[in-house]
PDB file of N, CA and C in Angstrom:
ATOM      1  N   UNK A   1      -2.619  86.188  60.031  1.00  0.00           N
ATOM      2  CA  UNK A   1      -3.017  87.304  60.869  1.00  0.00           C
ATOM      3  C   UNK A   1      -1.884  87.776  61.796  1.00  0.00           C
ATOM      4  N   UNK A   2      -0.993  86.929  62.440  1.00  0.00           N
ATOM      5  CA  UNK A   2       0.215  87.281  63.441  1.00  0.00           C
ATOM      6  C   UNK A   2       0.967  87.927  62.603  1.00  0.00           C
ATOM      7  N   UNK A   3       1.333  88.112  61.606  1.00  0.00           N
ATOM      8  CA  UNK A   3       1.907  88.407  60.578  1.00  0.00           C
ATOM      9  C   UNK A   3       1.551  90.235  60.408  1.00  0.00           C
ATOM     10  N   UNK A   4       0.456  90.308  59.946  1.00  0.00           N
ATOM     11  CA  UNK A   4      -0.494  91.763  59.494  1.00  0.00           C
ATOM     12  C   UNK A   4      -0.032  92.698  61.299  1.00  0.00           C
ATOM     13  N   UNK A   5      -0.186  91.670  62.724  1.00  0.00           N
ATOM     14  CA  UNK A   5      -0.294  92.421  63.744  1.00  0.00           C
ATOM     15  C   UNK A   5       1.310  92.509  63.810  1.00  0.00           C
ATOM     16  N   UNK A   6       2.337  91.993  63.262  1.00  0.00           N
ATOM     17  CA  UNK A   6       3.867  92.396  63.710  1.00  0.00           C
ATOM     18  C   UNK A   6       3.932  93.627  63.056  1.00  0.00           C
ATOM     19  N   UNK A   7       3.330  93.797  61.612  1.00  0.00           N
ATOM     20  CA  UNK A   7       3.827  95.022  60.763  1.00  0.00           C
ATOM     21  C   UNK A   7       2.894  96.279  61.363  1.00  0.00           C
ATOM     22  N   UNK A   8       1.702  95.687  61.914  1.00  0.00           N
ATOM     23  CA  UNK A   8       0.868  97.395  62.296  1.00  0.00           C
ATOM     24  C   UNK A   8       2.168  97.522  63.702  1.00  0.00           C
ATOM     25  N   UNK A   9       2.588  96.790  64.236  1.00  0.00           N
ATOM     26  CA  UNK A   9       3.418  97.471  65.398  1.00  0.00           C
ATOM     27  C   UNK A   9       4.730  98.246  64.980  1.00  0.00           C
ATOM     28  N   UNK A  10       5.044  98.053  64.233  1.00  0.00           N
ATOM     29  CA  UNK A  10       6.350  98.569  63.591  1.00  0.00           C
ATOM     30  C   UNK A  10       6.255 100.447  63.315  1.00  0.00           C
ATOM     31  N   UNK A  11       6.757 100.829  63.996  1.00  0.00           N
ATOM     32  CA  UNK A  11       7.036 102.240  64.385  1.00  0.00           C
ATOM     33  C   UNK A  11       7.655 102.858  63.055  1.00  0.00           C
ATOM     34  N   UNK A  12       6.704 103.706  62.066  1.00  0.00           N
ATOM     35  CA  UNK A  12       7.459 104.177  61.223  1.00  0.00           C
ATOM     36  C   UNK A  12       7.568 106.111  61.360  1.00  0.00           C
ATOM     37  N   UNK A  13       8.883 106.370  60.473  1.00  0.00           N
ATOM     38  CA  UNK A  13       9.249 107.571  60.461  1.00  0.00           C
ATOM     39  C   UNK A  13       8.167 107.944  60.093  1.00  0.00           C
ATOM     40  N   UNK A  14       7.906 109.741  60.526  1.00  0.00           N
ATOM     41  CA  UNK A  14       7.029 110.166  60.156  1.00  0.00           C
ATOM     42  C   UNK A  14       7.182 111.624  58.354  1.00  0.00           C
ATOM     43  N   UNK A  15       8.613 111.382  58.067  1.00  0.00           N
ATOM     44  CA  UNK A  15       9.096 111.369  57.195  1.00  0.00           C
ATOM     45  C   UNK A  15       8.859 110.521  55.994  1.00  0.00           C
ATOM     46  N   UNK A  16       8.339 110.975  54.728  1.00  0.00           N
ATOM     47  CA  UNK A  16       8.181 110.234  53.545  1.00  0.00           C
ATOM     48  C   UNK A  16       8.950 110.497  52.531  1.00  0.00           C
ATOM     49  N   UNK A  17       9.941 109.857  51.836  1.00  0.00           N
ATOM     50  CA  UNK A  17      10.805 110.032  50.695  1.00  0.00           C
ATOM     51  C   UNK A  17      10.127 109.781  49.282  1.00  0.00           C
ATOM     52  N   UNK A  18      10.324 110.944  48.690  1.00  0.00           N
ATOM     53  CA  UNK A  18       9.183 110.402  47.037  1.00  0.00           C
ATOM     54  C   UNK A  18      10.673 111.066  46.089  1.00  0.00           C
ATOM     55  N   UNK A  19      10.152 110.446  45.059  1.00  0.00           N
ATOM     56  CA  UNK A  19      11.016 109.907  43.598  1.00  0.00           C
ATOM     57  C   UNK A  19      10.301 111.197  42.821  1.00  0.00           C
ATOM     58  N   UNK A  20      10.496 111.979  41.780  1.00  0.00           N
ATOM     59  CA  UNK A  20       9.772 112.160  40.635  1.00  0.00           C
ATOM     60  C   UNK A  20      10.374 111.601  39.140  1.00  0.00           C
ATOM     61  N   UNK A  21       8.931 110.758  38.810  1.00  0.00           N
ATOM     62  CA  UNK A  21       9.924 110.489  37.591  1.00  0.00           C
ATOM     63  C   UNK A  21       9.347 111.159  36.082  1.00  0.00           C
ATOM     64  N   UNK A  22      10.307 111.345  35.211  1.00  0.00           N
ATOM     65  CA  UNK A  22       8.936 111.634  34.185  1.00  0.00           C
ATOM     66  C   UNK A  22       8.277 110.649  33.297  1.00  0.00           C
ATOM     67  N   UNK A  23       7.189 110.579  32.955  1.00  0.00           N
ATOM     68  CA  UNK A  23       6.771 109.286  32.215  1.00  0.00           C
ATOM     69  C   UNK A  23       6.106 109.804  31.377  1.00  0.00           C
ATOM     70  N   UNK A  24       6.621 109.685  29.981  1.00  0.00           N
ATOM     71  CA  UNK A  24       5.499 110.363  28.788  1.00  0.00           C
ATOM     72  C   UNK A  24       5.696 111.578  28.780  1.00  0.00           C
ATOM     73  N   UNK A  25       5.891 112.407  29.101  1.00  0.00           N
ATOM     74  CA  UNK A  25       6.084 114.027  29.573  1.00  0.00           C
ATOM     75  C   UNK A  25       5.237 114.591  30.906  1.00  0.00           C
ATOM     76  N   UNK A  26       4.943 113.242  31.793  1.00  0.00           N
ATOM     77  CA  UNK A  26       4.331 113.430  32.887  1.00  0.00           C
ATOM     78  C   UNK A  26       5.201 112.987  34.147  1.00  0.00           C
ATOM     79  N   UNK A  27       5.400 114.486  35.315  1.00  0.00           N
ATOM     80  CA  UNK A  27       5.941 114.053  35.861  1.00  0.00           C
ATOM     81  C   UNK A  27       5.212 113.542  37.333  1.00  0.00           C
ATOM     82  N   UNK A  28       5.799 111.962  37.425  1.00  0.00           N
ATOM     83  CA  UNK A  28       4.995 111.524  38.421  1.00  0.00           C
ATOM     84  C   UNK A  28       5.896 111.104  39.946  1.00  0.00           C
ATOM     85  N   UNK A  29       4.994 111.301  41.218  1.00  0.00           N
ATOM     86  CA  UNK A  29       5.769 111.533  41.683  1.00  0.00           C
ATOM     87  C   UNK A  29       5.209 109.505  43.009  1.00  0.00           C
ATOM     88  N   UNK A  30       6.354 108.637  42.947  1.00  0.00           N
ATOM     89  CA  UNK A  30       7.046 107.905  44.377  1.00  0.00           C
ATOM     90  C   UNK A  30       6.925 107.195  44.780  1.00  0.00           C
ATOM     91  N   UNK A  31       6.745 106.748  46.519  1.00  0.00           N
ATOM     92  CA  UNK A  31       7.104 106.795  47.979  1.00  0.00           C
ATOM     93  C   UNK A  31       8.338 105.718  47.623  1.00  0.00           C
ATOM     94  N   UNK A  32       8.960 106.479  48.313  1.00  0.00           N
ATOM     95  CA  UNK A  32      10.791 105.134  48.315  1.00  0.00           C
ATOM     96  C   UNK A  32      10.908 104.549  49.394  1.00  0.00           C
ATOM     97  N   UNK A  33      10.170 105.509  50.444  1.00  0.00           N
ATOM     98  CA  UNK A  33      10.320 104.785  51.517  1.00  0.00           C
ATOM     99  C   UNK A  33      10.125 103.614  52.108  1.00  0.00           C
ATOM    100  N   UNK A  34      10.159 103.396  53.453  1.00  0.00           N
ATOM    101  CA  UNK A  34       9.161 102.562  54.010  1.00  0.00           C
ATOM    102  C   UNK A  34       7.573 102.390  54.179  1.00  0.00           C
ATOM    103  N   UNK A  35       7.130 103.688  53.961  1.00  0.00           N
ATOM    104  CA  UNK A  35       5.849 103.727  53.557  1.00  0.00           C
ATOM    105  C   UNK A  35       5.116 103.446  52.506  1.00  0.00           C
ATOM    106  N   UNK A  36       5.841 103.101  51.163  1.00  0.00           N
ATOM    107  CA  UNK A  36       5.302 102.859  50.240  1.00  0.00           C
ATOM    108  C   UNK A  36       4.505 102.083  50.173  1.00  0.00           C
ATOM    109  N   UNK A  37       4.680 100.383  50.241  1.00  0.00           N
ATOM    110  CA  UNK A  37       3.587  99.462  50.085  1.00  0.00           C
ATOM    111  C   UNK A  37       2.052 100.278  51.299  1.00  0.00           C
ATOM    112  N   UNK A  38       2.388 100.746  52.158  1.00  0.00           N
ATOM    113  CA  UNK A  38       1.054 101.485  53.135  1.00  0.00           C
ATOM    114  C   UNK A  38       0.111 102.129  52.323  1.00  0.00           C
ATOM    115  N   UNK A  39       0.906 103.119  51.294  1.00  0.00           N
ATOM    116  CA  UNK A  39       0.566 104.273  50.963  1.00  0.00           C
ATOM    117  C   UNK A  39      -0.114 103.633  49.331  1.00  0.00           C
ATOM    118  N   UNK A  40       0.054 102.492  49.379  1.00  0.00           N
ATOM    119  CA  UNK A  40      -0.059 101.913  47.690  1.00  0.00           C
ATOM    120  C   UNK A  40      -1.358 101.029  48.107  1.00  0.00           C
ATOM    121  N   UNK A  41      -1.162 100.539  49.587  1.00  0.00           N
ATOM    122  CA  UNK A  41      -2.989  99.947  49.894  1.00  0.00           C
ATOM    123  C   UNK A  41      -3.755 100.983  49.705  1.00  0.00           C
ATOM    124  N   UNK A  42      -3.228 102.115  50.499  1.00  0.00           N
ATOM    125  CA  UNK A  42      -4.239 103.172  50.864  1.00  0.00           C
ATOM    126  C   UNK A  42      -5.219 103.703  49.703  1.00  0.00           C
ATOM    127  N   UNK A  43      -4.122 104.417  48.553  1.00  0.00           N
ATOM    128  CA  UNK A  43      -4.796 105.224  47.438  1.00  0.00           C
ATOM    129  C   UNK A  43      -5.271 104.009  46.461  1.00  0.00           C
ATOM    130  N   UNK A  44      -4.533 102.998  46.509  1.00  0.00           N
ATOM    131  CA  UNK A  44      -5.005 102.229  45.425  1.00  0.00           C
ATOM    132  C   UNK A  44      -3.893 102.548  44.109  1.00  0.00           C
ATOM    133  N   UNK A  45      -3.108 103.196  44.318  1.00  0.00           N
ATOM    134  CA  UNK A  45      -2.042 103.727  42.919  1.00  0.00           C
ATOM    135  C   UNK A  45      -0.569 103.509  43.454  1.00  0.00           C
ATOM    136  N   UNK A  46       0.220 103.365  42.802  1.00  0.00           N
ATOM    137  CA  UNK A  46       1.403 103.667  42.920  1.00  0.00           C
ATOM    138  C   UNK A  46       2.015 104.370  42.691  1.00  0.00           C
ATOM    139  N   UNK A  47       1.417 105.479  42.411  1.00  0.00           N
ATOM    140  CA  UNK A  47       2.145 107.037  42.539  1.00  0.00           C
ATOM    141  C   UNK A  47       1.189 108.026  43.324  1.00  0.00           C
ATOM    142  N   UNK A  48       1.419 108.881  43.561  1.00  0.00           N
ATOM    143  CA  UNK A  48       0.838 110.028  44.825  1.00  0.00           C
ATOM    144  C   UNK A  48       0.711 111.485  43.913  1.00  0.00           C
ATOM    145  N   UNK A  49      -0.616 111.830  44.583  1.00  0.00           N
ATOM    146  CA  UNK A  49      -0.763 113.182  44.095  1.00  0.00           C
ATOM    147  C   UNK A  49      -0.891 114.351  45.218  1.00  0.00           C
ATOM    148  N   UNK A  50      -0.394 115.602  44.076  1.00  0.00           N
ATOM    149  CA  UNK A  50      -1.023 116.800  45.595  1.00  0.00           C
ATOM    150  C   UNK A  50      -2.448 116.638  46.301  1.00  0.00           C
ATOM    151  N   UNK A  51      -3.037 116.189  46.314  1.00  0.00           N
ATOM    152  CA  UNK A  51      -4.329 115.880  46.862  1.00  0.00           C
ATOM    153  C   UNK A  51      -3.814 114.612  48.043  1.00  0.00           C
ATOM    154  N   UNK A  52      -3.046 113.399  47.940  1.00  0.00           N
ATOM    155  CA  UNK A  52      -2.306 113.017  48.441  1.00  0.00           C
ATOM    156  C   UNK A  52      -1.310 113.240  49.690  1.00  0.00           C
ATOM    157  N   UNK A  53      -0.803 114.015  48.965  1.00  0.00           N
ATOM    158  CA  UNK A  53       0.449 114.684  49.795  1.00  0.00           C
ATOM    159  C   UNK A  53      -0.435 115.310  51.248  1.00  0.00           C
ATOM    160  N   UNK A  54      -1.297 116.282  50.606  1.00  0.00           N
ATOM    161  CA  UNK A  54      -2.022 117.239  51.115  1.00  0.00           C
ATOM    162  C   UNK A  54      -2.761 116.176  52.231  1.00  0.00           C
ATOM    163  N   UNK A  55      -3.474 115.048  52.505  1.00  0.00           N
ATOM    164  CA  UNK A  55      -3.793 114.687  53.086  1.00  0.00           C
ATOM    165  C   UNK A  55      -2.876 114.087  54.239  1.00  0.00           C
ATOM    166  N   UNK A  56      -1.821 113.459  53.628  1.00  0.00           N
ATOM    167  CA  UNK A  56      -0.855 113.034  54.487  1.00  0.00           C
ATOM    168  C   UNK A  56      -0.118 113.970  55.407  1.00  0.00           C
ATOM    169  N   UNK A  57      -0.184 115.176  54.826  1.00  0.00           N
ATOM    170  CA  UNK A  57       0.490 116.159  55.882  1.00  0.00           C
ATOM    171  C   UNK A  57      -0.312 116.593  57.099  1.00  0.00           C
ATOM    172  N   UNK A  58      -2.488 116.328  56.713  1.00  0.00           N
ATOM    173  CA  UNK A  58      -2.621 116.592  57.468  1.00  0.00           C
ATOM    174  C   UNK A  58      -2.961 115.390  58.918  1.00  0.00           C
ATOM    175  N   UNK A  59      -2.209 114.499  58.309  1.00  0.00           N
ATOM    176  CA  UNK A  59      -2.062 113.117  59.480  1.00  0.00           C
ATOM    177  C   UNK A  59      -0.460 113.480  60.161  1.00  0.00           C
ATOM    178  N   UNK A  60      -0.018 114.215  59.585  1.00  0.00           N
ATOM    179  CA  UNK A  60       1.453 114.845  60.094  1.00  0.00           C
ATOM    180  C   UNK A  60       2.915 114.097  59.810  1.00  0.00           C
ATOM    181  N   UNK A  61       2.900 113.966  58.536  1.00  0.00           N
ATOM    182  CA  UNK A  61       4.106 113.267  57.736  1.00  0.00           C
ATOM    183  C   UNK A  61       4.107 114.113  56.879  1.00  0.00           C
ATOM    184  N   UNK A  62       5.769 114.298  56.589  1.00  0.00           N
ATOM    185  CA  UNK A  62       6.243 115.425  56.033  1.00  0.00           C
ATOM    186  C   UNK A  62       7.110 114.588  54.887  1.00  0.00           C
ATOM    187  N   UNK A  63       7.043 115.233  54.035  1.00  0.00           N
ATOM    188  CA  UNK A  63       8.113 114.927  52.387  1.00  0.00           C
ATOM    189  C   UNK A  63       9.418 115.467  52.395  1.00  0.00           C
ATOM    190  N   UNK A  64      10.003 114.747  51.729  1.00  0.00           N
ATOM    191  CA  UNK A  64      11.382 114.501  51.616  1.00  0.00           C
ATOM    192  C   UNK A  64      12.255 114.026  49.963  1.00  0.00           C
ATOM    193  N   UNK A  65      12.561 115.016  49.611  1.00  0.00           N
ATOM    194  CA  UNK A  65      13.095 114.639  48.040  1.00  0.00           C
ATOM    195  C   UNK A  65      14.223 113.710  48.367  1.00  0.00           C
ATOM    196  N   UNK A  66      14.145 112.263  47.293  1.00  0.00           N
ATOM    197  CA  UNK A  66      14.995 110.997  47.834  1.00  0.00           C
ATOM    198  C   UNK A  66      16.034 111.474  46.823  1.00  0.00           C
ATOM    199  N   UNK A  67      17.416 111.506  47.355  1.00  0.00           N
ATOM    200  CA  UNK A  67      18.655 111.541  45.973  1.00  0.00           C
ATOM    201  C   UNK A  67      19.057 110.196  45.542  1.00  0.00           C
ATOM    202  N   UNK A  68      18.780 110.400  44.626  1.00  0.00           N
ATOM    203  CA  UNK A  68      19.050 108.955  43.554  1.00  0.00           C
ATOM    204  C   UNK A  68      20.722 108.781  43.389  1.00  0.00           C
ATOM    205  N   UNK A  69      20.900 107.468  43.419  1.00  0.00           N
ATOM    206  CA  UNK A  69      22.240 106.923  44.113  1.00  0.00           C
ATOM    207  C   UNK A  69      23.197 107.139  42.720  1.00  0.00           C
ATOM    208  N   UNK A  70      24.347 107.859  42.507  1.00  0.00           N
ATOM    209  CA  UNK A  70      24.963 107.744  41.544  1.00  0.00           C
ATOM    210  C   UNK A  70      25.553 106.455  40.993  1.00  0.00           C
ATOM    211  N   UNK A  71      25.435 106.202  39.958  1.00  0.00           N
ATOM    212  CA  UNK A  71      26.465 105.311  39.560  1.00  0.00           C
ATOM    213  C   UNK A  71      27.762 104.941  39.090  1.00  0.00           C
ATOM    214  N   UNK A  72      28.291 104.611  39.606  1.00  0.00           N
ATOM    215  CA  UNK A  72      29.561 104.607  39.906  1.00  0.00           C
ATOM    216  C   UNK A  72      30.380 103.438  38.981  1.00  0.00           C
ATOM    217  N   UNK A  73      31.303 103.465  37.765  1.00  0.00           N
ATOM    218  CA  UNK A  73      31.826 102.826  37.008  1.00  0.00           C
ATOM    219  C   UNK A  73      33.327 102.164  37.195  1.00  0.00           C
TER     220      UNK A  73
END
């Protein structure tokens, strides 16, 4: 339980970074952030939909396209 009460104190951005990837010819979209594991109790999925999004904006967190790190040879 001391554990669960350190992480609800932890002050997060109100900024969310999402991924799209395509899978199958479906493109699905994320969270990279720090919010992810939150956002993966919440819906129950590990990816997010506009219905999603749409709710989260109206708790007042805003999206953010994450740039995927080049690789470098």
């Amino acid at each position: 339980m001391p554990n669960q009460l350190k992480q609800m104190e932890t002050i997060l951005s109100n900024i969310i970074k999402i991924e799209t990837k395509s899978v199958y010819g479906n493109d699905l979209m994320y969270v990279v952030s720090e919010h992810a594991e939150a956002i993966q109790n919440l819906t129950g999925k590990k990816t997010i939909d506009a219905s999603d999004i749409k709710q989260l904006k109206v708790l007042g967190f805003t999206f953010e396209a994450a740039v995927p790190a080049l690789a470098v040879n």
